[in-house]
C-alpha atoms as a PDB file:
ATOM      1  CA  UNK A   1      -0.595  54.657  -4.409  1.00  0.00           C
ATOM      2  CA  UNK A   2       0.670  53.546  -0.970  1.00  0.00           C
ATOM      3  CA  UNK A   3      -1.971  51.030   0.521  1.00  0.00           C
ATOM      4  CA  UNK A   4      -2.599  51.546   4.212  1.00  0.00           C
ATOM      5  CA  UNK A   5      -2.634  48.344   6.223  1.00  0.00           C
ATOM      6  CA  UNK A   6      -5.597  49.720   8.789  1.00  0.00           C
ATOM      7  CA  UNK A   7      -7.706  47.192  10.535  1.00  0.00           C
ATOM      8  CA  UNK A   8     -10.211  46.800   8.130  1.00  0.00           C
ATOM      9  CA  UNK A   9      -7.758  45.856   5.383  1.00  0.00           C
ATOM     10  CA  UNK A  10      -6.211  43.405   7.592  1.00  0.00           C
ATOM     11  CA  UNK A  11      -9.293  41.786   8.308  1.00  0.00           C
ATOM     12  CA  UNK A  12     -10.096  41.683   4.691  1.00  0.00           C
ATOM     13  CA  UNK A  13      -6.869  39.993   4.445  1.00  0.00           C
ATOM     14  CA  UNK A  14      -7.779  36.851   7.138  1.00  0.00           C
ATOM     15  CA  UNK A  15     -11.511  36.667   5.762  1.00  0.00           C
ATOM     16  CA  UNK A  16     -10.258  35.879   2.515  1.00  0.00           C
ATOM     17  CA  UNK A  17      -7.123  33.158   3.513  1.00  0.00           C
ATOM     18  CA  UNK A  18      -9.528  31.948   5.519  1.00  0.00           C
ATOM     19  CA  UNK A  19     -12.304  31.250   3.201  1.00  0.00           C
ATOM     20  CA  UNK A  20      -9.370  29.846   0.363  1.00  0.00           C
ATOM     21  CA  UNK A  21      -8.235  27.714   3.150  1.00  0.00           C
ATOM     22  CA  UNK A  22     -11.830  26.227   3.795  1.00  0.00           C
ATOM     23  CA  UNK A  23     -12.322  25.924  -0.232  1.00  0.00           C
ATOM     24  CA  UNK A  24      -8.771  24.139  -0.323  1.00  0.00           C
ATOM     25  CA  UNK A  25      -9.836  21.240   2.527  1.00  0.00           C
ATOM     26  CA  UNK A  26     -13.516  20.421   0.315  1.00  0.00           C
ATOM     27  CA  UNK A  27     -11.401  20.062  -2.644  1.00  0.00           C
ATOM     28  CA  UNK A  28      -8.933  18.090  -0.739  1.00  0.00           C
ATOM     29  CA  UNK A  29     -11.197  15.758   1.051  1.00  0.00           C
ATOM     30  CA  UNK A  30     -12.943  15.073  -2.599  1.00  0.00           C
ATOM     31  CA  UNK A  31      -9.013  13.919  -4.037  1.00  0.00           C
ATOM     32  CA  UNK A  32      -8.975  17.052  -5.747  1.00  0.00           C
ATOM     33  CA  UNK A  33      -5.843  18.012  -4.681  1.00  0.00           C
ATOM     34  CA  UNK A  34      -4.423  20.221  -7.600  1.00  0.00           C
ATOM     35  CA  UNK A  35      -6.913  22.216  -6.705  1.00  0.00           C
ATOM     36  CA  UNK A  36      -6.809  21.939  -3.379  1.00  0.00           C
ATOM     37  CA  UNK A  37      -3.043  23.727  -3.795  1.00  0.00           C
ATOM     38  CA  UNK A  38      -4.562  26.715  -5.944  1.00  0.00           C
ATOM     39  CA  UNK A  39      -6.742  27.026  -3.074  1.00  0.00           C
ATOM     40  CA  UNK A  40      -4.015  27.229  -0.319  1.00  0.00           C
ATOM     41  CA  UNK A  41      -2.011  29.360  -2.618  1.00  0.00           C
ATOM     42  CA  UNK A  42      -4.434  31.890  -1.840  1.00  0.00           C
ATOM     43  CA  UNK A  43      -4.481  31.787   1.013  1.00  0.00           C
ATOM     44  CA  UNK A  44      -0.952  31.685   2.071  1.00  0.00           C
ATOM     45  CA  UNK A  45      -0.918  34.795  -0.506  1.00  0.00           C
ATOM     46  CA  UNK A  46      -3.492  36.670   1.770  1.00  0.00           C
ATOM     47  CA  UNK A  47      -1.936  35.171   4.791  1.00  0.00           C
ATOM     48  CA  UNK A  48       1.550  33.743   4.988  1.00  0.00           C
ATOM     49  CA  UNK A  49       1.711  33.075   8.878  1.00  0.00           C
ATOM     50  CA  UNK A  50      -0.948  30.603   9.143  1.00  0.00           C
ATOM     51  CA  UNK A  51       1.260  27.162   9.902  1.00  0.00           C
ATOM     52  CA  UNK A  52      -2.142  24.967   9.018  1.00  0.00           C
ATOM     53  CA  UNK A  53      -2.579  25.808   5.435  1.00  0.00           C
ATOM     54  CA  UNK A  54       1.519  24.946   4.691  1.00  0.00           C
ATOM     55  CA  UNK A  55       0.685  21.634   6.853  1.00  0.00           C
ATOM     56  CA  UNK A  56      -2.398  20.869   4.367  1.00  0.00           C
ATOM     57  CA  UNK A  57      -1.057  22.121   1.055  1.00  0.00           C
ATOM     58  CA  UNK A  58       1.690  19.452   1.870  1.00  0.00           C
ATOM     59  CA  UNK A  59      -0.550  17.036   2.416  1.00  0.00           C
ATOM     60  CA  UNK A  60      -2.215  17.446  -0.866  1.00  0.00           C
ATOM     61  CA  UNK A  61       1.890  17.450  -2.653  1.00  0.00           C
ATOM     62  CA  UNK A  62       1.882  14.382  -0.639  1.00  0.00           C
ATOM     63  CA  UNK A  63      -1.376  13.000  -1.820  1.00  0.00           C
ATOM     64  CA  UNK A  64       0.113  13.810  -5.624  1.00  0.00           C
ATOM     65  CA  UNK A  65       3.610  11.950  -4.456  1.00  0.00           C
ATOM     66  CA  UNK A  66       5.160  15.416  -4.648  1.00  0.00           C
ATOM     67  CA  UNK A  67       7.460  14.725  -1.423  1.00  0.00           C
ATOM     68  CA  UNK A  68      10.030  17.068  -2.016  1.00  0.00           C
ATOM     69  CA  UNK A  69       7.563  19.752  -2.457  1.00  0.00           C
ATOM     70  CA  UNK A  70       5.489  18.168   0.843  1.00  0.00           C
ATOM     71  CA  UNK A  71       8.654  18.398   3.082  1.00  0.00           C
ATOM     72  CA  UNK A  72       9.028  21.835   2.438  1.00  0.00           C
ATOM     73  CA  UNK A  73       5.610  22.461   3.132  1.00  0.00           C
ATOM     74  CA  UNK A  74       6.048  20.429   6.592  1.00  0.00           C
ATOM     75  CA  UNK A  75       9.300  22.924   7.594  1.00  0.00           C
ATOM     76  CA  UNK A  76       7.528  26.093   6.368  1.00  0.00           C
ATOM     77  CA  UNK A  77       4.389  24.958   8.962  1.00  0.00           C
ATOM     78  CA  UNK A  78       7.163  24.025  11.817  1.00  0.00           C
ATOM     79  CA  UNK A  79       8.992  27.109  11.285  1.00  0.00           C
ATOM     80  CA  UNK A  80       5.988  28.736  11.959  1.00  0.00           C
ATOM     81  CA  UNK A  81       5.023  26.493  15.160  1.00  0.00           C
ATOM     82  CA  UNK A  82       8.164  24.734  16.215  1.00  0.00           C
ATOM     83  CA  UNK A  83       5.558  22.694  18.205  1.00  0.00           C
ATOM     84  CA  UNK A  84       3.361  21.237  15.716  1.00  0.00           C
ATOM     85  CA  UNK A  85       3.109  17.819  16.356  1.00  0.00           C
ATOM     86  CA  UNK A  86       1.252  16.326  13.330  1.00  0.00           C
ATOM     87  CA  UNK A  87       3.507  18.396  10.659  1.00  0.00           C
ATOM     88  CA  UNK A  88       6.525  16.621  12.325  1.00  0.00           C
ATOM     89  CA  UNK A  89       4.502  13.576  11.789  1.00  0.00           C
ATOM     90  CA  UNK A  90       3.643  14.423   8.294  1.00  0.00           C
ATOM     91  CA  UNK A  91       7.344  15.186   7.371  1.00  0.00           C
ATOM     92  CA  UNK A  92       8.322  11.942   8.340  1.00  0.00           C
ATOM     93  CA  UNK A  93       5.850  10.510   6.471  1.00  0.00           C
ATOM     94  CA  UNK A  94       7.124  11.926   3.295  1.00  0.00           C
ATOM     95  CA  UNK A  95      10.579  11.027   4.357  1.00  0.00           C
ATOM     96  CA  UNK A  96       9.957   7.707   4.485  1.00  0.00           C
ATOM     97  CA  UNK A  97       8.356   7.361   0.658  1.00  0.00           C
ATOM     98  CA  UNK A  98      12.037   9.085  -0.394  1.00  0.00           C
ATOM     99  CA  UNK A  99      13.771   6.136   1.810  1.00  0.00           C
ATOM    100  CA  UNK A 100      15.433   8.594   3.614  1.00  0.00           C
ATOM    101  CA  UNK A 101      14.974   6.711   6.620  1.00  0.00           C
ATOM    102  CA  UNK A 102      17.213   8.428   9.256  1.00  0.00           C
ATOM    103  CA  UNK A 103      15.214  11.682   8.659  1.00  0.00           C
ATOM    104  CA  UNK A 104      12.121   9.687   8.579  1.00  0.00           C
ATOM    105  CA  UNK A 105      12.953   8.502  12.218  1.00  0.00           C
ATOM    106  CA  UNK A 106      14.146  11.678  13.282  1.00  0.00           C
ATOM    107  CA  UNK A 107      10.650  13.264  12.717  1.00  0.00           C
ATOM    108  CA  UNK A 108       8.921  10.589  14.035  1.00  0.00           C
ATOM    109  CA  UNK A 109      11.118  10.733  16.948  1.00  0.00           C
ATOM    110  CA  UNK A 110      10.040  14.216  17.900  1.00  0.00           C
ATOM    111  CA  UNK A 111       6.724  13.343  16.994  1.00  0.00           C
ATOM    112  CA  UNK A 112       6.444  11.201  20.178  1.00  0.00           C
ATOM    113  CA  UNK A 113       8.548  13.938  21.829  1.00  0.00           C
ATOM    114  CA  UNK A 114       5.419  15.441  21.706  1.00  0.00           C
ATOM    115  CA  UNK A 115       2.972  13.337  22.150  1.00  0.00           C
ATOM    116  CA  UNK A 116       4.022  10.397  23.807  1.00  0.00           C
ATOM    117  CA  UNK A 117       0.633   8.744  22.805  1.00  0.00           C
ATOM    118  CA  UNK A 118       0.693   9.404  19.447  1.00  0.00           C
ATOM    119  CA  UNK A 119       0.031   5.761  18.115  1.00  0.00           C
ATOM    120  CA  UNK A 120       0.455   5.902  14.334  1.00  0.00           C
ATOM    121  CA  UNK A 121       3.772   7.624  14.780  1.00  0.00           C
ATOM    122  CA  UNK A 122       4.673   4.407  16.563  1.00  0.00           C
ATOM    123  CA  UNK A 123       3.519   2.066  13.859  1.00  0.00           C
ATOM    124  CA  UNK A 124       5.610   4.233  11.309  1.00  0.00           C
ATOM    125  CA  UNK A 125       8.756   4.363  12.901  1.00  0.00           C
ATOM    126  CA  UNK A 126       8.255   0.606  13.298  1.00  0.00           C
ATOM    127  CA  UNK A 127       7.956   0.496  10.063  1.00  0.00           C
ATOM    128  CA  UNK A 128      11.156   2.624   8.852  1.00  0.00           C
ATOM    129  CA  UNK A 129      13.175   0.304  11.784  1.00  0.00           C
ATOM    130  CA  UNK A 130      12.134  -2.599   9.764  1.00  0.00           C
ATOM    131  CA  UNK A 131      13.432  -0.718   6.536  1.00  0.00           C
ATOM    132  CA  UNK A 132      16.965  -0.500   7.874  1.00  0.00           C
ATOM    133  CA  UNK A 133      16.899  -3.892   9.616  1.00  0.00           C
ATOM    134  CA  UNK A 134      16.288  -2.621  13.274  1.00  0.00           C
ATOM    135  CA  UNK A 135      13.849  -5.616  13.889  1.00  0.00           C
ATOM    136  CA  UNK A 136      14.287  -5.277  17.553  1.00  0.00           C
ATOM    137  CA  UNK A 137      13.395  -1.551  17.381  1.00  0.00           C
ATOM    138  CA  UNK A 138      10.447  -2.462  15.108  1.00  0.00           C
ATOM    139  CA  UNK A 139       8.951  -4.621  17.477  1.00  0.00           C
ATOM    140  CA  UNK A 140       9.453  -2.350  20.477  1.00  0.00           C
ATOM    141  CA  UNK A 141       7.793   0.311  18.482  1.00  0.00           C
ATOM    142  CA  UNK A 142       4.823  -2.013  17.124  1.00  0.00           C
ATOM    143  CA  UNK A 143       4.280  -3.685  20.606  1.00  0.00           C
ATOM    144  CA  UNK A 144       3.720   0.135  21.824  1.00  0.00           C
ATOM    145  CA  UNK A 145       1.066   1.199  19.627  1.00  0.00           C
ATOM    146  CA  UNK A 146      -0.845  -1.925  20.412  1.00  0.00           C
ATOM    147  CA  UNK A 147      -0.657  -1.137  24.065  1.00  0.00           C
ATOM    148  CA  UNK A 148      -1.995   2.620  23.248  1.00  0.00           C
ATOM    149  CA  UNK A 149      -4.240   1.643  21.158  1.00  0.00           C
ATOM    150  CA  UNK A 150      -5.300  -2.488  20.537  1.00  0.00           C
ATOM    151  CA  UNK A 151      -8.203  -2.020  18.185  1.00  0.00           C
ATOM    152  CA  UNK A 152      -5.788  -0.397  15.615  1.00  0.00           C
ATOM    153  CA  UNK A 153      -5.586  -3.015  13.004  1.00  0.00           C
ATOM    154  CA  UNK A 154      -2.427  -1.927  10.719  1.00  0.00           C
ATOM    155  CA  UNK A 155      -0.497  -2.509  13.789  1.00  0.00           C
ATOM    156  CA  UNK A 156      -0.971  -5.960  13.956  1.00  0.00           C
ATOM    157  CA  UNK A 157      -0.687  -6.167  10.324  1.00  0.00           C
ATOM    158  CA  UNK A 158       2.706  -5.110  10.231  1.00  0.00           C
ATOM    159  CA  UNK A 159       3.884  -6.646  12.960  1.00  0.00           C
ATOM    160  CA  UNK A 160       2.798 -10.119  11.116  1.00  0.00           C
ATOM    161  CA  UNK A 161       4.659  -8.682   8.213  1.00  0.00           C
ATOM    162  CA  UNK A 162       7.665  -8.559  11.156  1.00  0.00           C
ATOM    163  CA  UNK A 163       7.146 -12.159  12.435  1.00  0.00           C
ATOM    164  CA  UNK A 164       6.969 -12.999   8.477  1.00  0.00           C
ATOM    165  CA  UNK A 165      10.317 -11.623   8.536  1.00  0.00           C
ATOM    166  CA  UNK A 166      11.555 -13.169  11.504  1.00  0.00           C
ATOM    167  CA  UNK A 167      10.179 -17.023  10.402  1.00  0.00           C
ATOM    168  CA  UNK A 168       7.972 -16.525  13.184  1.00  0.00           C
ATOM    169  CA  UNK A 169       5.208 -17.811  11.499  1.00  0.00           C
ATOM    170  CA  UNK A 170       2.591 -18.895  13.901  1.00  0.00           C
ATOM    171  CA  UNK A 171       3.319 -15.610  15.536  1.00  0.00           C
ATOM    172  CA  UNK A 172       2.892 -13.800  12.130  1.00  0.00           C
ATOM    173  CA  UNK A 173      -0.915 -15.729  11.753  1.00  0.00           C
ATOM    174  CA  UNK A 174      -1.654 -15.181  15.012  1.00  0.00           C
ATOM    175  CA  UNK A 175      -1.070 -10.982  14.420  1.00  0.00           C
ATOM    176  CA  UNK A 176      -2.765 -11.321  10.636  1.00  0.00           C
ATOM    177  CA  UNK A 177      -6.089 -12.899  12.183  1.00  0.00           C
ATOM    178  CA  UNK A 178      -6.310 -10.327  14.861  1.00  0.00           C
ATOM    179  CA  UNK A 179      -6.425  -7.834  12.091  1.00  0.00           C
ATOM    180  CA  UNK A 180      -8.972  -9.580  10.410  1.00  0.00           C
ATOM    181  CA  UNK A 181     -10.766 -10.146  13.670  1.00  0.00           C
ATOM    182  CA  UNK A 182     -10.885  -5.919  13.765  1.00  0.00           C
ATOM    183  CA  UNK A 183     -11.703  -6.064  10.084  1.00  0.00           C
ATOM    184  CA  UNK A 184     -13.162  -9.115   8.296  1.00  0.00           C
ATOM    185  CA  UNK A 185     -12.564  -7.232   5.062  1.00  0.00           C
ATOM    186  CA  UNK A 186      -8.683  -6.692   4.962  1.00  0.00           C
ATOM    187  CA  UNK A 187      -8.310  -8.175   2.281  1.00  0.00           C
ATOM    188  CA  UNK A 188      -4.125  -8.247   2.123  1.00  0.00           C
ATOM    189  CA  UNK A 189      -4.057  -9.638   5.622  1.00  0.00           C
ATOM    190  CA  UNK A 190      -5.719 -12.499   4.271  1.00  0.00           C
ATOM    191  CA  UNK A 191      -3.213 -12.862   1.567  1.00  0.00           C
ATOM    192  CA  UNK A 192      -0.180 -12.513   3.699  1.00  0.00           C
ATOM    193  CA  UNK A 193      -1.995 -15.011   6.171  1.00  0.00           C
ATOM    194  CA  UNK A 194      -2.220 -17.432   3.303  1.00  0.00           C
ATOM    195  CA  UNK A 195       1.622 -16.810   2.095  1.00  0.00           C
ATOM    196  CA  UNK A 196       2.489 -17.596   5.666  1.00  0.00           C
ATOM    197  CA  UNK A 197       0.435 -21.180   5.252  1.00  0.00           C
ATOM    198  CA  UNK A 198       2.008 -21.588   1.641  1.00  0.00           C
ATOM    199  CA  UNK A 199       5.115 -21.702   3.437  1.00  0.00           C
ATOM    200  CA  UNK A 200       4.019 -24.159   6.281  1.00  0.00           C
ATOM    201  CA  UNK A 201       2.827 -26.085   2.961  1.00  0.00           C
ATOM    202  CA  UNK A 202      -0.419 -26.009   4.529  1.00  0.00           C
ATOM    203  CA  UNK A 203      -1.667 -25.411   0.715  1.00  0.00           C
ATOM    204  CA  UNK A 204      -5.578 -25.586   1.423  1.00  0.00           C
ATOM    205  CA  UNK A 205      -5.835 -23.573   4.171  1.00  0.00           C
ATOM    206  CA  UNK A 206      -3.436 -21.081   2.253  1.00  0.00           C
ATOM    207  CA  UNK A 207      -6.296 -21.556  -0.674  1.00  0.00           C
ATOM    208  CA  UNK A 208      -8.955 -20.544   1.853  1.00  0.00           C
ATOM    209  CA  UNK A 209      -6.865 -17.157   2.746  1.00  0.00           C
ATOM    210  CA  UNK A 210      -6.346 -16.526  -0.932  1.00  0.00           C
ATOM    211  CA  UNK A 211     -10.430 -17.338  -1.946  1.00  0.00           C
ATOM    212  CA  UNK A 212     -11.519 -14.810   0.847  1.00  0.00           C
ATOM    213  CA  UNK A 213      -8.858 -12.075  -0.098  1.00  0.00           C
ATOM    214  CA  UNK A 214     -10.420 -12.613  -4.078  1.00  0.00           C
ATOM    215  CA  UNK A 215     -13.766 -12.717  -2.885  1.00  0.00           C
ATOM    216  CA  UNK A 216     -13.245  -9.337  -1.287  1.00  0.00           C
ATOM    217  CA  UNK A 217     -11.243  -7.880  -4.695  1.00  0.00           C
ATOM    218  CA  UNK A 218     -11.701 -10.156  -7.421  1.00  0.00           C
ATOM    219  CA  UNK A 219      -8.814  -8.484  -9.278  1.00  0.00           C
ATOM    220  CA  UNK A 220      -6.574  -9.060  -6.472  1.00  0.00           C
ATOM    221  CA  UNK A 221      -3.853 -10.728  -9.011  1.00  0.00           C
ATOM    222  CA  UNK A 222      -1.675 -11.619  -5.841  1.00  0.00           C
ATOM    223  CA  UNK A 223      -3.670 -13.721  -4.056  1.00  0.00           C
ATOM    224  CA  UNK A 224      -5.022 -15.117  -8.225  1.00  0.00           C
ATOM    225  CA  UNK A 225      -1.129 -15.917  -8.514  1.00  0.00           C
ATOM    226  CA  UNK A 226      -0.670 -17.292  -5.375  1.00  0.00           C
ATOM    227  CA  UNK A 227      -3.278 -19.586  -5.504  1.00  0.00           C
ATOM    228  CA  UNK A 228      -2.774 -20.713  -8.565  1.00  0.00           C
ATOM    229  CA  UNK A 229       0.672 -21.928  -7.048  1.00  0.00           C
ATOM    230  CA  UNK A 230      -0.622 -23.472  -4.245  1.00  0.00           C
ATOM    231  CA  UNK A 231      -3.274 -25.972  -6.890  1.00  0.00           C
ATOM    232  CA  UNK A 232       0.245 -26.814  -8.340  1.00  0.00           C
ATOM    233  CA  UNK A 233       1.640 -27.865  -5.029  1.00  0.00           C
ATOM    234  CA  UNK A 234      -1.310 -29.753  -4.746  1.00  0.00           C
ATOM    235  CA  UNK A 235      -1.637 -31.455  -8.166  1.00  0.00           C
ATOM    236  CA  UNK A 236      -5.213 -29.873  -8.749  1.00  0.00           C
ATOM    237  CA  UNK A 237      -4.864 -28.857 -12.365  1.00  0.00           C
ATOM    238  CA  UNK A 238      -8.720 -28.437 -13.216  1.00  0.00           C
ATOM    239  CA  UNK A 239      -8.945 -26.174 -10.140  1.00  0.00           C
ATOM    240  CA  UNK A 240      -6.467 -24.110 -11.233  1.00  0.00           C
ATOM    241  CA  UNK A 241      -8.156 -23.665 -14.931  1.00  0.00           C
ATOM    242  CA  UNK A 242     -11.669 -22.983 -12.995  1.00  0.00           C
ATOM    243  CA  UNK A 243      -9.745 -19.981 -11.031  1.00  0.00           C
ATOM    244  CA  UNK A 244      -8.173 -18.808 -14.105  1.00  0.00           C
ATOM    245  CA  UNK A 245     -10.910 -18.500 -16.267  1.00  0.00           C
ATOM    246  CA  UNK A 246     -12.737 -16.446 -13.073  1.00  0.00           C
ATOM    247  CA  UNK A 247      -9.639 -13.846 -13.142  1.00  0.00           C
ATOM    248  CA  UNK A 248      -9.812 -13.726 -17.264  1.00  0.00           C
ATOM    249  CA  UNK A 249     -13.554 -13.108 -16.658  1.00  0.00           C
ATOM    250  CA  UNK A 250     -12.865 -10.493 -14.063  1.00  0.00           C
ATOM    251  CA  UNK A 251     -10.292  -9.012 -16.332  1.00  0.00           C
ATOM    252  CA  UNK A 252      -9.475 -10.083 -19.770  1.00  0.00           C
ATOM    253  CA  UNK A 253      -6.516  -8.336 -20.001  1.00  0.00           C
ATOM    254  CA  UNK A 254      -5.053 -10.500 -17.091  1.00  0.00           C
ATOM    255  CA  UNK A 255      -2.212 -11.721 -18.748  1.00  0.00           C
ATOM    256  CA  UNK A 256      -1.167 -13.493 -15.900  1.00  0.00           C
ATOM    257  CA  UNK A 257      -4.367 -15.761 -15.258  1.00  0.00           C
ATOM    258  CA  UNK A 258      -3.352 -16.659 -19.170  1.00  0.00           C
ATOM    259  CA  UNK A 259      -0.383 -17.558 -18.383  1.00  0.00           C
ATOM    260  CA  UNK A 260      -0.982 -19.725 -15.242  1.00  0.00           C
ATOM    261  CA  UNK A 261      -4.393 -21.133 -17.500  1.00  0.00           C
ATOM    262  CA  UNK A 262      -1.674 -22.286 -20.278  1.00  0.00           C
ATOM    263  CA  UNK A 263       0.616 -23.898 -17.783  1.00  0.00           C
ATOM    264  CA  UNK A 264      -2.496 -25.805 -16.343  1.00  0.00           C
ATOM    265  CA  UNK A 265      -3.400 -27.152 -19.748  1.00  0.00           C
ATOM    266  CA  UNK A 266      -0.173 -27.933 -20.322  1.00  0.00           C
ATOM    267  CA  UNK A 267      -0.131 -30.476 -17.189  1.00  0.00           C
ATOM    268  CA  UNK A 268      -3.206 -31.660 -18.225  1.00  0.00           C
ATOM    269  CA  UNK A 269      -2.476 -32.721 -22.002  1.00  0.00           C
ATOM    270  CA  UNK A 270      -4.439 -29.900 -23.187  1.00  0.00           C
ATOM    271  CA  UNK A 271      -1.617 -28.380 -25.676  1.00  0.00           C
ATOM    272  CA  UNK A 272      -3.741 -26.521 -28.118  1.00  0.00           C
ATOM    273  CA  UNK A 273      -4.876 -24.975 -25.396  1.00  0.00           C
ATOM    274  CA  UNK A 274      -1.970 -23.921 -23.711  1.00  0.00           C
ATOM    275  CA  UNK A 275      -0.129 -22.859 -26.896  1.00  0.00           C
ATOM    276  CA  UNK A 276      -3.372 -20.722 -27.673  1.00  0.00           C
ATOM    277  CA  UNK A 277      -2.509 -18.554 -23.351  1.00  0.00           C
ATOM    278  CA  UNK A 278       0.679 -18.467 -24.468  1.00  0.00           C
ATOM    279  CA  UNK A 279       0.251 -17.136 -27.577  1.00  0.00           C
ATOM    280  CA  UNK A 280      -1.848 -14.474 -25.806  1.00  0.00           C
ATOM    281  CA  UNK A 281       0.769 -13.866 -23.489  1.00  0.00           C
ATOM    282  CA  UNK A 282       3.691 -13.047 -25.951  1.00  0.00           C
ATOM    283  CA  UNK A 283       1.241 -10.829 -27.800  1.00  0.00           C
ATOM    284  CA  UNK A 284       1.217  -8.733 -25.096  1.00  0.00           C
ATOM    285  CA  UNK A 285       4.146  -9.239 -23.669  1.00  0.00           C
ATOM    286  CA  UNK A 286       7.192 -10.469 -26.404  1.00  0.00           C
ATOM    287  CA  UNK A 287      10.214 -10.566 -24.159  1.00  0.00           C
ATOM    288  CA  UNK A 288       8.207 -12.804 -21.134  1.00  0.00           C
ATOM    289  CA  UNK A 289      10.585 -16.109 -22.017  1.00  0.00           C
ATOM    290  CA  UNK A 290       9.250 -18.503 -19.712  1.00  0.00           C
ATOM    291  CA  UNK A 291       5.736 -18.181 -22.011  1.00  0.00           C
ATOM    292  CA  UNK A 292       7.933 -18.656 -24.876  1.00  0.00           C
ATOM    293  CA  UNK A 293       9.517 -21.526 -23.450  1.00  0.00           C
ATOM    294  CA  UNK A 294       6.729 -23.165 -21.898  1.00  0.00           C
ATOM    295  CA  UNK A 295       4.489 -22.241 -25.503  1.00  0.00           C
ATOM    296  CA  UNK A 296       8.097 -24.380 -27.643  1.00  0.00           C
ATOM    297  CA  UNK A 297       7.755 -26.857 -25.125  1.00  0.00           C
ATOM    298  CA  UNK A 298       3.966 -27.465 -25.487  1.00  0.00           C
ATOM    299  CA  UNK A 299       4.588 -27.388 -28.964  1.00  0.00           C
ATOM    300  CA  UNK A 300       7.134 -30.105 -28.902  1.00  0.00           C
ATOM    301  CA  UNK A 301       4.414 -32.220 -26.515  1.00  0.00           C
ATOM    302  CA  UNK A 302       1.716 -31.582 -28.827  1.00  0.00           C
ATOM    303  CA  UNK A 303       4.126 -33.151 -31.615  1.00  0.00           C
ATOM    304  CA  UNK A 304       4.565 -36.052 -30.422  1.00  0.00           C
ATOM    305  CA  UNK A 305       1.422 -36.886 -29.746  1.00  0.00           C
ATOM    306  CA  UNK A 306       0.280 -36.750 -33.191  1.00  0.00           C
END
């Protein structure tokens, strides 16, 4: 039987791609984005012409780090509305996570085309100029979005990350602290502040970055590592053991905090102990050699002793 495409069946049609669509953004906003794609299947199925559910069933292949299948999505919406700024956005987005970088730019580029004030396309194409060593670009772009918009705190963020780059360093603490001035609870922009101390060998005040980034996400293993470091720089071996033992009680399976614990003891004359983290350490991990060194060689030490 021929079906008749009156009115009514038309508007059966939208009603129902409409209502998937709706379904498919709750399911999307609650990280349920398998779901979230059944949901925009339908309605593309019911409605094919509607650029906004391509545009948000890529962002939920994106979500899923589906970026071929996103960037198809993105052209399919921009097909459909050559002028559709954010899908342009969105495409270079996913371009960018593939590290193809020249079509990452290019779709940032017309991003701004079309909206010159579009401030996170700004920090993103700073971002993908830093990728292919356009510094110069980077900072153009970065120093741009700050000017739109100078309570944005990634900006700054990555524009220390620049400086960092650069050996600009007191530029690159000046940018992470404004970032933490917007947000006291960025917890990686203290961590990068205190790698940018580490490397000024201004170990305690690298410490104090590290302590608030850990304080903020005890299982922060960076900033546990780096510390860690930075009581070996400064001789402070019982510190270091205090810290460890924290991480191991934060996470026992932190085979890392073991590690750094057995090299502690190690300094300290504590050999049974060390030989005991590295022990740990190989279990988990047989071909890490520097535990298997450092266990021989705290084996040797132990030796002699006795």
């Amino acid at each position: 039987m021929l079906i008749n495409y009156n009115n009514n069946n038309m508007s059966d049609f939208y009603s129902k791609a409409i209502k998937y669509f709706h379904e498919g953004v709750f399911h999307y906003d609650n990280d349920q984005f398998n779901k979230a794609i059944e949901l925009f299947n339908k309605s593309i199925k019911n409605n094919p012409c509607d650029s906004k559910v391509y545009n948000n069933r890529g962002l939920a292949y994106y979500k899923l780090k589906e970026y071929e299948n996103a960037i198809n999505d993105y052209s399919e919406a921009i097909e459909l509305n050559t002028d559709y700024t954010k899908a342009y956005y969105n495409r270079g987005l996913a371009y960018y996570y593939l590290e193809e970088y020249e079509d990452a730019i290019i779709n940032y580029n017309k991003t701004i085309e079309l909206d010159p004030n579009y401030t996170v396309a700004y920090v993103n194409r700073g971002l993908t100029y830093k990728a292919i060593g356009k510094y110069v670009d980077a900072m153009h772009d970065y120093n741009k979005a700050i000017e739109l918009d100078p309570l944005y705190k990634v900006t700054y963020y990555n524009r220390g990350n620049l400086y960092d780059e650069l050996e600009e360093y007191e530029n690159a603490i000046n940018d992470y602290s404004e970032a933490i001035k917007l947000d006291p609870n960025y917890a990686t922009a203290y961590v990068n502040r205190g790698l940018i101390y580490h490397k000024l060998n201004q170990y305690e005040n690298a410490i104090m970055n590290y302590n608030k980034a850990i304080k903020i996400n005890p299982r922060d293993t960076i900033a546990c590592y780096n510390k860690s470091i930075a009581y070996d720089e400064l001789g402070e071996y019982e510190k270091k053991i205090v810290d460890c033992n924290e991480a191991i009680e934060n996470n026992s399976e932190d085979m890392i905090a073991y590690y750094n614990r057995g090299l502690a003891y190690s300094e300290i004359g504590k050999y049974e102990n060390a030989i005991n983290d590295f022990d740990k350490v190989i279990k988990t991990y047989p071909d890490f050699t520097e535990a298997q060194i450092n266990k021989e060689l705290a084996i040797k030490k132990k030796n002699n002793l006795e």
